[in-house]
C-alpha atoms as a PDB file:
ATOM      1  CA  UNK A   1       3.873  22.694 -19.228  1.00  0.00           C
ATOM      2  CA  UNK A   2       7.672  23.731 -18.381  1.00  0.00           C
ATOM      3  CA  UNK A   3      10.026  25.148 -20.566  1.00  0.00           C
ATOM      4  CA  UNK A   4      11.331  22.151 -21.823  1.00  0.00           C
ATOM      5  CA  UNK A   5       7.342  21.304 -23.092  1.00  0.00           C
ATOM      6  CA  UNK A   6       7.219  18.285 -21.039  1.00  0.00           C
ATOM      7  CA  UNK A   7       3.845  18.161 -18.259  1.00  0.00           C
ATOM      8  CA  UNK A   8       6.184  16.749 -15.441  1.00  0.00           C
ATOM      9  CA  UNK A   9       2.474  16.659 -13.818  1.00  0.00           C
ATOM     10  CA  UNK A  10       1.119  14.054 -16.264  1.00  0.00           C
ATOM     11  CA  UNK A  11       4.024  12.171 -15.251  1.00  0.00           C
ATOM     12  CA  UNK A  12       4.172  12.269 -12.022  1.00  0.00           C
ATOM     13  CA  UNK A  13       0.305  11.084 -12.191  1.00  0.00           C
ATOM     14  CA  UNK A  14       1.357   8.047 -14.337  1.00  0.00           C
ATOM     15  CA  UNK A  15       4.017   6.855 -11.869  1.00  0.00           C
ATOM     16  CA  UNK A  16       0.811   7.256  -9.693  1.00  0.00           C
ATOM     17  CA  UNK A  17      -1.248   5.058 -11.047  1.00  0.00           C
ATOM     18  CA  UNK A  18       1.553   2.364 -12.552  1.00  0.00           C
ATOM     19  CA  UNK A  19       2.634   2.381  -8.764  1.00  0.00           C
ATOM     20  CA  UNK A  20      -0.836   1.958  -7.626  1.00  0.00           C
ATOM     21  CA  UNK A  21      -1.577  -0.754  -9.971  1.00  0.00           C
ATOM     22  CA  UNK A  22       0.831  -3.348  -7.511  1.00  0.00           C
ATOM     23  CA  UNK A  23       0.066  -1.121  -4.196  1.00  0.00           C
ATOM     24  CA  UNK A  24      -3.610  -0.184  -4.176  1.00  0.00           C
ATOM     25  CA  UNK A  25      -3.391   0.805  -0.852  1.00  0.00           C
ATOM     26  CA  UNK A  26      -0.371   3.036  -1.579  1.00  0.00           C
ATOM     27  CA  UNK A  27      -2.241   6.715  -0.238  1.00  0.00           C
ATOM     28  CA  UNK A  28      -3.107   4.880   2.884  1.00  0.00           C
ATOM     29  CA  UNK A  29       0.717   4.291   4.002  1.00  0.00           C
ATOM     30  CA  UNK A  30       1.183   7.751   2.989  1.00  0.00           C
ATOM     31  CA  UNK A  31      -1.287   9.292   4.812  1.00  0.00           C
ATOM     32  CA  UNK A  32      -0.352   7.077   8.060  1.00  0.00           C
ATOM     33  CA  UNK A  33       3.411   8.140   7.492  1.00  0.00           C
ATOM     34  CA  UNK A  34       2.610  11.870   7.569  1.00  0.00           C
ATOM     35  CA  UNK A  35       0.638  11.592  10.431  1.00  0.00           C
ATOM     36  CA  UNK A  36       3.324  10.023  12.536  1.00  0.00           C
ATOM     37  CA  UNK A  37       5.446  12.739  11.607  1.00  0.00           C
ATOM     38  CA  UNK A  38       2.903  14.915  12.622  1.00  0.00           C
ATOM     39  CA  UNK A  39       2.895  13.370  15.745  1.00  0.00           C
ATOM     40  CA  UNK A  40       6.372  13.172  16.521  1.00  0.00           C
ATOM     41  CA  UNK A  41       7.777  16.094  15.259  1.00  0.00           C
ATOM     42  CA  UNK A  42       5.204  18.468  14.243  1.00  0.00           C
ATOM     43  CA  UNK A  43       3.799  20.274  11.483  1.00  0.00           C
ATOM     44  CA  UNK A  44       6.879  21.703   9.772  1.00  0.00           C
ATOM     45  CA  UNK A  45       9.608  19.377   9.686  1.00  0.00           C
ATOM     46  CA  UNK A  46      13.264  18.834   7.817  1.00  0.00           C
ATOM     47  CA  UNK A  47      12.282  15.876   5.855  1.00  0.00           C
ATOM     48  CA  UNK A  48      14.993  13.953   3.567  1.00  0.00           C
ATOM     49  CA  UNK A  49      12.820  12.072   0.883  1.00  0.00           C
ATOM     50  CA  UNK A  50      15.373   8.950   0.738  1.00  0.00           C
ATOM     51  CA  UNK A  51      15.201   6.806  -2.647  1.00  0.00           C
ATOM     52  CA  UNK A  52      12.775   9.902  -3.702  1.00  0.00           C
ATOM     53  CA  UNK A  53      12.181   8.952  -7.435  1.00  0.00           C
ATOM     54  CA  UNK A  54       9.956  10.976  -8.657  1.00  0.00           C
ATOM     55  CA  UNK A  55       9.030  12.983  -5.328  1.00  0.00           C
ATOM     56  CA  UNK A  56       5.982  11.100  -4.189  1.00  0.00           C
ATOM     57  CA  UNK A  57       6.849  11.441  -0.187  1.00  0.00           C
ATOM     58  CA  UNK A  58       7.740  14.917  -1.027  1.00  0.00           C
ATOM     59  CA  UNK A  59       4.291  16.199  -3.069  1.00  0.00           C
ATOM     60  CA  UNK A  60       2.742  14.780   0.166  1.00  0.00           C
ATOM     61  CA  UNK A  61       4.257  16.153   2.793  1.00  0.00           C
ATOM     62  CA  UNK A  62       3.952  19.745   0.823  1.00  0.00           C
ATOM     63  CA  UNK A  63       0.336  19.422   0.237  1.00  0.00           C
ATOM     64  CA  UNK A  64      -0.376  18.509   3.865  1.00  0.00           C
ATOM     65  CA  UNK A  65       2.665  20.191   5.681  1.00  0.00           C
ATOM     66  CA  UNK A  66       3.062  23.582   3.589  1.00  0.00           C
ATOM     67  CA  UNK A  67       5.546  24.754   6.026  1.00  0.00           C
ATOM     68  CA  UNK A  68       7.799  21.518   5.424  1.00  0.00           C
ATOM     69  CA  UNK A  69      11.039  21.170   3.910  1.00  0.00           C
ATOM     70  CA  UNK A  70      12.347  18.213   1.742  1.00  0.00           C
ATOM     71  CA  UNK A  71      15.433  16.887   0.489  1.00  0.00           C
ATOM     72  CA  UNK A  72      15.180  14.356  -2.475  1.00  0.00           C
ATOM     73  CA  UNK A  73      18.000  11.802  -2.286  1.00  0.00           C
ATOM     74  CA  UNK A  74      18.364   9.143  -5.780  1.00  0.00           C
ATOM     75  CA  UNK A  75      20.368   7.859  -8.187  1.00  0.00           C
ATOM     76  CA  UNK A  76      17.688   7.571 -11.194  1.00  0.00           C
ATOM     77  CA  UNK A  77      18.020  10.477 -13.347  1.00  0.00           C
ATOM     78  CA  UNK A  78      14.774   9.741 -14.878  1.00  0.00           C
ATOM     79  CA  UNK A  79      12.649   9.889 -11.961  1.00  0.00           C
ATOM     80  CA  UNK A  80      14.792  12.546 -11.477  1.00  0.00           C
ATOM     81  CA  UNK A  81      14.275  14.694 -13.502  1.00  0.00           C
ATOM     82  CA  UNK A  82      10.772  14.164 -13.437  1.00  0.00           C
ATOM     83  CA  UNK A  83      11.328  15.406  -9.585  1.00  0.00           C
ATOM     84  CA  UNK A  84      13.047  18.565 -10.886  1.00  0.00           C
ATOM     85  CA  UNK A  85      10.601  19.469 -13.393  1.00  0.00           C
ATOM     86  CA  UNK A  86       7.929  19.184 -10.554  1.00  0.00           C
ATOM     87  CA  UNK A  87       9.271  21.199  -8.093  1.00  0.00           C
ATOM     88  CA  UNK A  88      10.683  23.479  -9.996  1.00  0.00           C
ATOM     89  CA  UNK A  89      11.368  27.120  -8.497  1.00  0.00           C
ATOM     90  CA  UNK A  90       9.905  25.678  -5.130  1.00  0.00           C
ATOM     91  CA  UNK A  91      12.364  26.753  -2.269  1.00  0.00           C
ATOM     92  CA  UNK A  92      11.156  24.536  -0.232  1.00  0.00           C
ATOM     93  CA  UNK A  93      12.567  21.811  -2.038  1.00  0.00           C
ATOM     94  CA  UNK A  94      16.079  20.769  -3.333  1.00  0.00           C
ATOM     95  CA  UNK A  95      17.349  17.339  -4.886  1.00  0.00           C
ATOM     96  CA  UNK A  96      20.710  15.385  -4.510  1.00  0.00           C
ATOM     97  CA  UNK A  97      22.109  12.598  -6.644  1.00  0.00           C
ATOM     98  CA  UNK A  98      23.653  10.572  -5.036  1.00  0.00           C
ATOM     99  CA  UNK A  99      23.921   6.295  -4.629  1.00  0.00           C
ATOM    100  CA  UNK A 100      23.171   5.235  -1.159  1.00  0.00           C
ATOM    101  CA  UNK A 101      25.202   2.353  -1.852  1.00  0.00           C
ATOM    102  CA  UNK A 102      28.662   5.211  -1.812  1.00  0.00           C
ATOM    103  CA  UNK A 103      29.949   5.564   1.691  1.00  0.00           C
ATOM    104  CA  UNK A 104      29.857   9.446   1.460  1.00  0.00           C
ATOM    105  CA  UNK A 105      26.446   9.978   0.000  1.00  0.00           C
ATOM    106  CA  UNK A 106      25.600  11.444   2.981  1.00  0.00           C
ATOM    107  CA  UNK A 107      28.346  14.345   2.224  1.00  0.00           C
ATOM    108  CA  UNK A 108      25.966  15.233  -0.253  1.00  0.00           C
ATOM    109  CA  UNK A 109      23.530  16.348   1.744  1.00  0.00           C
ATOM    110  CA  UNK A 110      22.796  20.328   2.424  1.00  0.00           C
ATOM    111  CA  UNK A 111      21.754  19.418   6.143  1.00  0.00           C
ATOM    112  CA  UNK A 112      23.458  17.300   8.620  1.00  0.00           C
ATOM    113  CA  UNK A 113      20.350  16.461  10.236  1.00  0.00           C
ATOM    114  CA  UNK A 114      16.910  15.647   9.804  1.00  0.00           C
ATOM    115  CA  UNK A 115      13.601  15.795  11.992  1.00  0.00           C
ATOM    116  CA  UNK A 116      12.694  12.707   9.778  1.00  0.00           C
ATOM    117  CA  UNK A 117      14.039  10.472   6.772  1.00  0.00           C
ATOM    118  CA  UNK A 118      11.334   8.897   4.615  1.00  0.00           C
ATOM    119  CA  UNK A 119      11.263   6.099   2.223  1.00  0.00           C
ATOM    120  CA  UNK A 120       8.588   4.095   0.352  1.00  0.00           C
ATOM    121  CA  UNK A 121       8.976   1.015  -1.777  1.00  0.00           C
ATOM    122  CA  UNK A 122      12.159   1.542  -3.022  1.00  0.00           C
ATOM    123  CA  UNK A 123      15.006   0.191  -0.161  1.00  0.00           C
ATOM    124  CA  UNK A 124      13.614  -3.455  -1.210  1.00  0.00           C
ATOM    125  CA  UNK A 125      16.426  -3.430  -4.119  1.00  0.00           C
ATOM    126  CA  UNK A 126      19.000  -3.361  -1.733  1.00  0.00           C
ATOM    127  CA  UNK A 127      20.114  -6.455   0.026  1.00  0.00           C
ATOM    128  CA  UNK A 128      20.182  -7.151   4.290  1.00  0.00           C
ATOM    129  CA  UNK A 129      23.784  -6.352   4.524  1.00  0.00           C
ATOM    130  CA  UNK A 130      24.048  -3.239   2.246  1.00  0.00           C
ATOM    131  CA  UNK A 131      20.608  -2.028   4.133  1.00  0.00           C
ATOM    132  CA  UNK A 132      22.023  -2.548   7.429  1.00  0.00           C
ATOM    133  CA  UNK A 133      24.498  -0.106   6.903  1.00  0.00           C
ATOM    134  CA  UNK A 134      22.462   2.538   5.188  1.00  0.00           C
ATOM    135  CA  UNK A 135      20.465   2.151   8.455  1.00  0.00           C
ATOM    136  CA  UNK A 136      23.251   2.739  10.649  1.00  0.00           C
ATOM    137  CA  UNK A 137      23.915   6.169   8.221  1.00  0.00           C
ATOM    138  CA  UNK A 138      20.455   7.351   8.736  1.00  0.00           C
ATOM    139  CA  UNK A 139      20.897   6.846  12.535  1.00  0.00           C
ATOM    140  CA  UNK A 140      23.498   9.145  12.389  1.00  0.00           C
ATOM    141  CA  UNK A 141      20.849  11.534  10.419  1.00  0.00           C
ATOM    142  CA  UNK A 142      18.449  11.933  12.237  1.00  0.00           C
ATOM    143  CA  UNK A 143      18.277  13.713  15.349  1.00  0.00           C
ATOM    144  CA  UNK A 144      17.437  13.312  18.791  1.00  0.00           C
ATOM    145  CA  UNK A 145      13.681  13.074  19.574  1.00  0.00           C
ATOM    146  CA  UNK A 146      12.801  12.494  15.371  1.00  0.00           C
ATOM    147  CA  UNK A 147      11.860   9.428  12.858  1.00  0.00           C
ATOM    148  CA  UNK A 148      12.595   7.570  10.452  1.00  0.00           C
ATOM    149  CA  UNK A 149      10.094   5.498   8.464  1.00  0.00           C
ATOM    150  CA  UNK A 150      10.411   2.608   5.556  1.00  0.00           C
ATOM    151  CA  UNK A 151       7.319   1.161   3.911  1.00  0.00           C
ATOM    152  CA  UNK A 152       8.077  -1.172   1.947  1.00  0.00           C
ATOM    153  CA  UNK A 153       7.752  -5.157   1.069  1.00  0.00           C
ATOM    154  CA  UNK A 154       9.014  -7.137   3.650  1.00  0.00           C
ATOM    155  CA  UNK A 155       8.415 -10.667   3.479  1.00  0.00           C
ATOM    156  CA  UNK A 156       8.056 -13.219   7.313  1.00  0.00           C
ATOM    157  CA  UNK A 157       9.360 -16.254   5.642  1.00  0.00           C
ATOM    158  CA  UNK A 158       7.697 -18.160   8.502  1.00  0.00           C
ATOM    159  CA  UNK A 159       4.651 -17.963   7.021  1.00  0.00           C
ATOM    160  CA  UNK A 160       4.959 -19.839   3.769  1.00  0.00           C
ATOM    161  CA  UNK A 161       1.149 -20.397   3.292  1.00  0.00           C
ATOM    162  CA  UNK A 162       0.172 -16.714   4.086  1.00  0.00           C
ATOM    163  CA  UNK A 163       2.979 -15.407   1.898  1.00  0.00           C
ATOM    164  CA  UNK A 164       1.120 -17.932  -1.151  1.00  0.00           C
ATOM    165  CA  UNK A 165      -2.160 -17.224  -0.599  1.00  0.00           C
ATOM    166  CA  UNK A 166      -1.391 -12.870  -0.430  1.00  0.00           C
ATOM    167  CA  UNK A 167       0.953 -13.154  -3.516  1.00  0.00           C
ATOM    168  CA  UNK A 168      -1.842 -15.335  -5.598  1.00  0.00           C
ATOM    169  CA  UNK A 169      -4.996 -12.802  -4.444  1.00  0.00           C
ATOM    170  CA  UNK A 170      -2.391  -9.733  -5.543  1.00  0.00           C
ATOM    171  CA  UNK A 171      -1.377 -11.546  -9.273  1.00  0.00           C
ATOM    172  CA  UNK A 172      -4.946 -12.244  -9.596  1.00  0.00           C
ATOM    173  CA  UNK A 173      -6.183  -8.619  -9.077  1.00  0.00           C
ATOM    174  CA  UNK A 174      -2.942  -7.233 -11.391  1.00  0.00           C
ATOM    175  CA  UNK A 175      -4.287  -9.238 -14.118  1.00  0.00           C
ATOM    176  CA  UNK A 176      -7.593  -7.987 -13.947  1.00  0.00           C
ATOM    177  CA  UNK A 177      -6.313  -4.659 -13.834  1.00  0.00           C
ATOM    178  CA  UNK A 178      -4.333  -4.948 -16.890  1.00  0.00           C
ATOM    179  CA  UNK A 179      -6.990  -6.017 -18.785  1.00  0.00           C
ATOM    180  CA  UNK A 180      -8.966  -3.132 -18.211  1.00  0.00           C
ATOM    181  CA  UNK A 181      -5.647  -1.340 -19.411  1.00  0.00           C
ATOM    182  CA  UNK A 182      -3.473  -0.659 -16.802  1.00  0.00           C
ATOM    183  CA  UNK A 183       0.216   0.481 -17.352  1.00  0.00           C
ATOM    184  CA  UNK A 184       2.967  -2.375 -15.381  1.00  0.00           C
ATOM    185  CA  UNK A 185       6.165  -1.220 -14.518  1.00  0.00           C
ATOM    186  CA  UNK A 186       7.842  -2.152 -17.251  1.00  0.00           C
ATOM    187  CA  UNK A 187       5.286  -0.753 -20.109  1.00  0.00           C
ATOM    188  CA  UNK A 188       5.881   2.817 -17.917  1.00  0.00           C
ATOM    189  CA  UNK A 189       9.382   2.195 -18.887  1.00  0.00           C
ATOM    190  CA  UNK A 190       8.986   1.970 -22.538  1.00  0.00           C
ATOM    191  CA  UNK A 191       7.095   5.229 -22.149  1.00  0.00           C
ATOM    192  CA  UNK A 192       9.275   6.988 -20.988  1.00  0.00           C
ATOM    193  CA  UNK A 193      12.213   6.118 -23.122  1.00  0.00           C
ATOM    194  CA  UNK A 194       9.524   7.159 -26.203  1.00  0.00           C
ATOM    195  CA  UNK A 195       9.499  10.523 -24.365  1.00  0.00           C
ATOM    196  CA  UNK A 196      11.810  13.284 -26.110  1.00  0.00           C
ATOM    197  CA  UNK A 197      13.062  14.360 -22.453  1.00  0.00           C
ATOM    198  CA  UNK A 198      13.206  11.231 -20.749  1.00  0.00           C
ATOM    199  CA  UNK A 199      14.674   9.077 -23.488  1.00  0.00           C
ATOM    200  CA  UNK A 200      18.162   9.875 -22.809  1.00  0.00           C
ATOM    201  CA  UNK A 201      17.956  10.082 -18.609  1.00  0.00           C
ATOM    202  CA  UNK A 202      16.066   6.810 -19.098  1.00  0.00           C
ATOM    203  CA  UNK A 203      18.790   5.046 -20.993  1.00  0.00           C
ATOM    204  CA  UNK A 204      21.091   5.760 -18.565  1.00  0.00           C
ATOM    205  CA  UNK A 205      18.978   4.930 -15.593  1.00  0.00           C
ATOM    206  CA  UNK A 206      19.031   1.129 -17.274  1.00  0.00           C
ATOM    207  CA  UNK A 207      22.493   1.151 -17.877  1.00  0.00           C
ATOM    208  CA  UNK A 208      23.009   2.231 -13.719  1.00  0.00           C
ATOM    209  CA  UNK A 209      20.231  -0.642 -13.093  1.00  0.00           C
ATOM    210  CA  UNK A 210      19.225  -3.154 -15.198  1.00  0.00           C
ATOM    211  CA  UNK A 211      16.387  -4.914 -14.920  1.00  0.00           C
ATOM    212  CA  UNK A 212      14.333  -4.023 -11.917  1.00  0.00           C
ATOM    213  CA  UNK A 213      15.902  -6.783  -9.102  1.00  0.00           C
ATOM    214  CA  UNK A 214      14.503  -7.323  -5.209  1.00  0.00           C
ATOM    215  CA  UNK A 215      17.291  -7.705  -2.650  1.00  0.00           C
ATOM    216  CA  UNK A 216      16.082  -9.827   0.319  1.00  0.00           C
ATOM    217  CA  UNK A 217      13.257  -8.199   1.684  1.00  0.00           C
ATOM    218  CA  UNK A 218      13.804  -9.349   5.274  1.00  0.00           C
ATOM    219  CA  UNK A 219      10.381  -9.443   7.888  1.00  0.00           C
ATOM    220  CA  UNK A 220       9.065  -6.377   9.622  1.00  0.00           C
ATOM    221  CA  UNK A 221      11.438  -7.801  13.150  1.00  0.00           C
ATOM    222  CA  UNK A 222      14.782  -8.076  11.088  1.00  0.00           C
ATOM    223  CA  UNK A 223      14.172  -4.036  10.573  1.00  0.00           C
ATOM    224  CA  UNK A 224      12.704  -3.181  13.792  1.00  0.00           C
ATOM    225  CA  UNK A 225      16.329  -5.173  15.267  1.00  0.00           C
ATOM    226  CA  UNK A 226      18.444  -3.214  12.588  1.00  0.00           C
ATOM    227  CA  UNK A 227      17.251   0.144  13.814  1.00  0.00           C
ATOM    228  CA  UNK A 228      17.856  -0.469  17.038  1.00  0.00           C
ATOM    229  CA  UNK A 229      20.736  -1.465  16.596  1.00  0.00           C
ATOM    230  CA  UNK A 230      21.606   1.593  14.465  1.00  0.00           C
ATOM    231  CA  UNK A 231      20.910   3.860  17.666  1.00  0.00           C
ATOM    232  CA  UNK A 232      17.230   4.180  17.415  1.00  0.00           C
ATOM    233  CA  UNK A 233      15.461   3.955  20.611  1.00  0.00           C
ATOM    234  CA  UNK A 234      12.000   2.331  19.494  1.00  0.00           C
ATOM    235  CA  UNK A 235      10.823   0.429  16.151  1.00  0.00           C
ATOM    236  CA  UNK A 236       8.292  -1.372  14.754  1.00  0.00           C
ATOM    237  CA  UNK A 237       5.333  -1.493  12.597  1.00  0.00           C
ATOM    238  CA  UNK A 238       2.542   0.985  12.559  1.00  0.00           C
ATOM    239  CA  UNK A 239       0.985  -0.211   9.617  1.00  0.00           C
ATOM    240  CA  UNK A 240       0.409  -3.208   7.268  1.00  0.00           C
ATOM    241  CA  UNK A 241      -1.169  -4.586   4.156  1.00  0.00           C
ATOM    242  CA  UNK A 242      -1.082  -8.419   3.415  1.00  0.00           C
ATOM    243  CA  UNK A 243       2.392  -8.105   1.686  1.00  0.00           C
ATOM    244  CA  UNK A 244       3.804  -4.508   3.079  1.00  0.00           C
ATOM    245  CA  UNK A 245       4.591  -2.903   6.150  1.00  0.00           C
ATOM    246  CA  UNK A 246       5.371   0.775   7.805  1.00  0.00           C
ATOM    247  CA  UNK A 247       8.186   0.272  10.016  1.00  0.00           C
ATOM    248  CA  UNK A 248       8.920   3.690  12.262  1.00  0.00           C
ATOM    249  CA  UNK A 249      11.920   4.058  13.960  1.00  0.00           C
ATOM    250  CA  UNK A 250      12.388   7.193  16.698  1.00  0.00           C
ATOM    251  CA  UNK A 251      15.825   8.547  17.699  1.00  0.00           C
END
């Protein structure tokens, strides 16, 4: 418990499992995106957390890289401030607001550059053109010789049955899990806008929002291309699920 009385641990443990209720596989991307920073840049790297919400990347990268630093990057004051209360008095970490849709978010920033910029399941909102220049931002991020790394849906529309056949095996296995109880996405919401502290950051994370909406989720090649084209030497996939991939990018 904080000050404020909340357990920012209980909910950072919720997110957990509401996230892992549509991503089962969601510590193995993790743990495959740490070690490629490991192997690229080391054991103690500048990280910025990009699209943080509530810190995920960041607890990670502590727990296995205790000599790591992070920047959290968002826009949700929610997940926010869930981040906050979490890391709270931790030097090693610091947060920025900022929308990564504003030109000069990167102003924000307390470091110029990064040894690596990570993001999970959350640049899917934005859409290819919007993306595409984020990605040319982040090549200006992160320096010579370091990473970048999205995981996150992307979707090969030239494989139409694959794509049907993945998306009714993953519905089917959501259902069972919510009848054994599981929280959805939008039932974490309602939580959290019960919750004394989050009520009011909540509110205005819907009014900055809206309804959760997917941008265009273009195929593992359109963001291997993109990088490139954004100054990164190599891309591509390191890992995949039926329905998500780790894309890595190095400077």
């Amino acid at each position: 418990m904080t000050a404020t009385g909340t357990d920012w641990q209980s909910w950072q443990e919720s997110w957990d499992r509401q996230q892992e209720w549509y991503m089962p596989d969601r510590e193995e991307r993790f743990r495959v995106m740490l070690d490629m920073v490991e192997a690229v840049v080391g054991p103690e790297p500048r990280v910025l957390d990009l699209a943080c919400g509530t810190g995920s990347i960041t607890d990670r990268l502590l727990r296995r890289f205790p000599r790591a630093t992070s920047t959290g990057v968002d826009l949700d004051p929610a997940l926010l401030a869930i981040a906050r209360g979490t890391f709270e008095g931790d030097d090693r970490v610091t947060f920025v607001t900022a929308d990564l849709k504003d030109a000069a978010w990167t102003e924000r920033l307390p470091h110029p550059a990064y040894d690596a910029v990570l993001t999970a399941t959350a640049l899917h909102w934005l859409h290819s053109e919007p993306l595409a220049t984020l990605y040319g931002q982040i090549g200006g991020l992160v320096r010579d010789g370091g990473v970048f790394m999205n995981a996150d849906h992307m979707i090969d529309t030239d494989t139409p049955r694959i794509n049907a056949a993945e998306r009714a095996q993953r519905h089917a296995a959501m259902d069972r899990a919510r009848d054994r109880g599981a929280v959805d996405w939008a039932d974490w919401w309602a939580l959290a806008a019960k919750d004394p502290v989050l009520a009011e950051p909540t509110a205005e994370r819907f009014a900055i929002y809206g309804e959760h909406a997917d941008g265009d989720m273009p195929s593992v090649h359109w963001h291997a291309r993109t990088l490139r084209e954004a100054g990164f030497a190599e891309a591509r996939a390191v890992w995949a699920s039926p329905s998500d991939s780790l894309v890595l990018a190095v400077k």
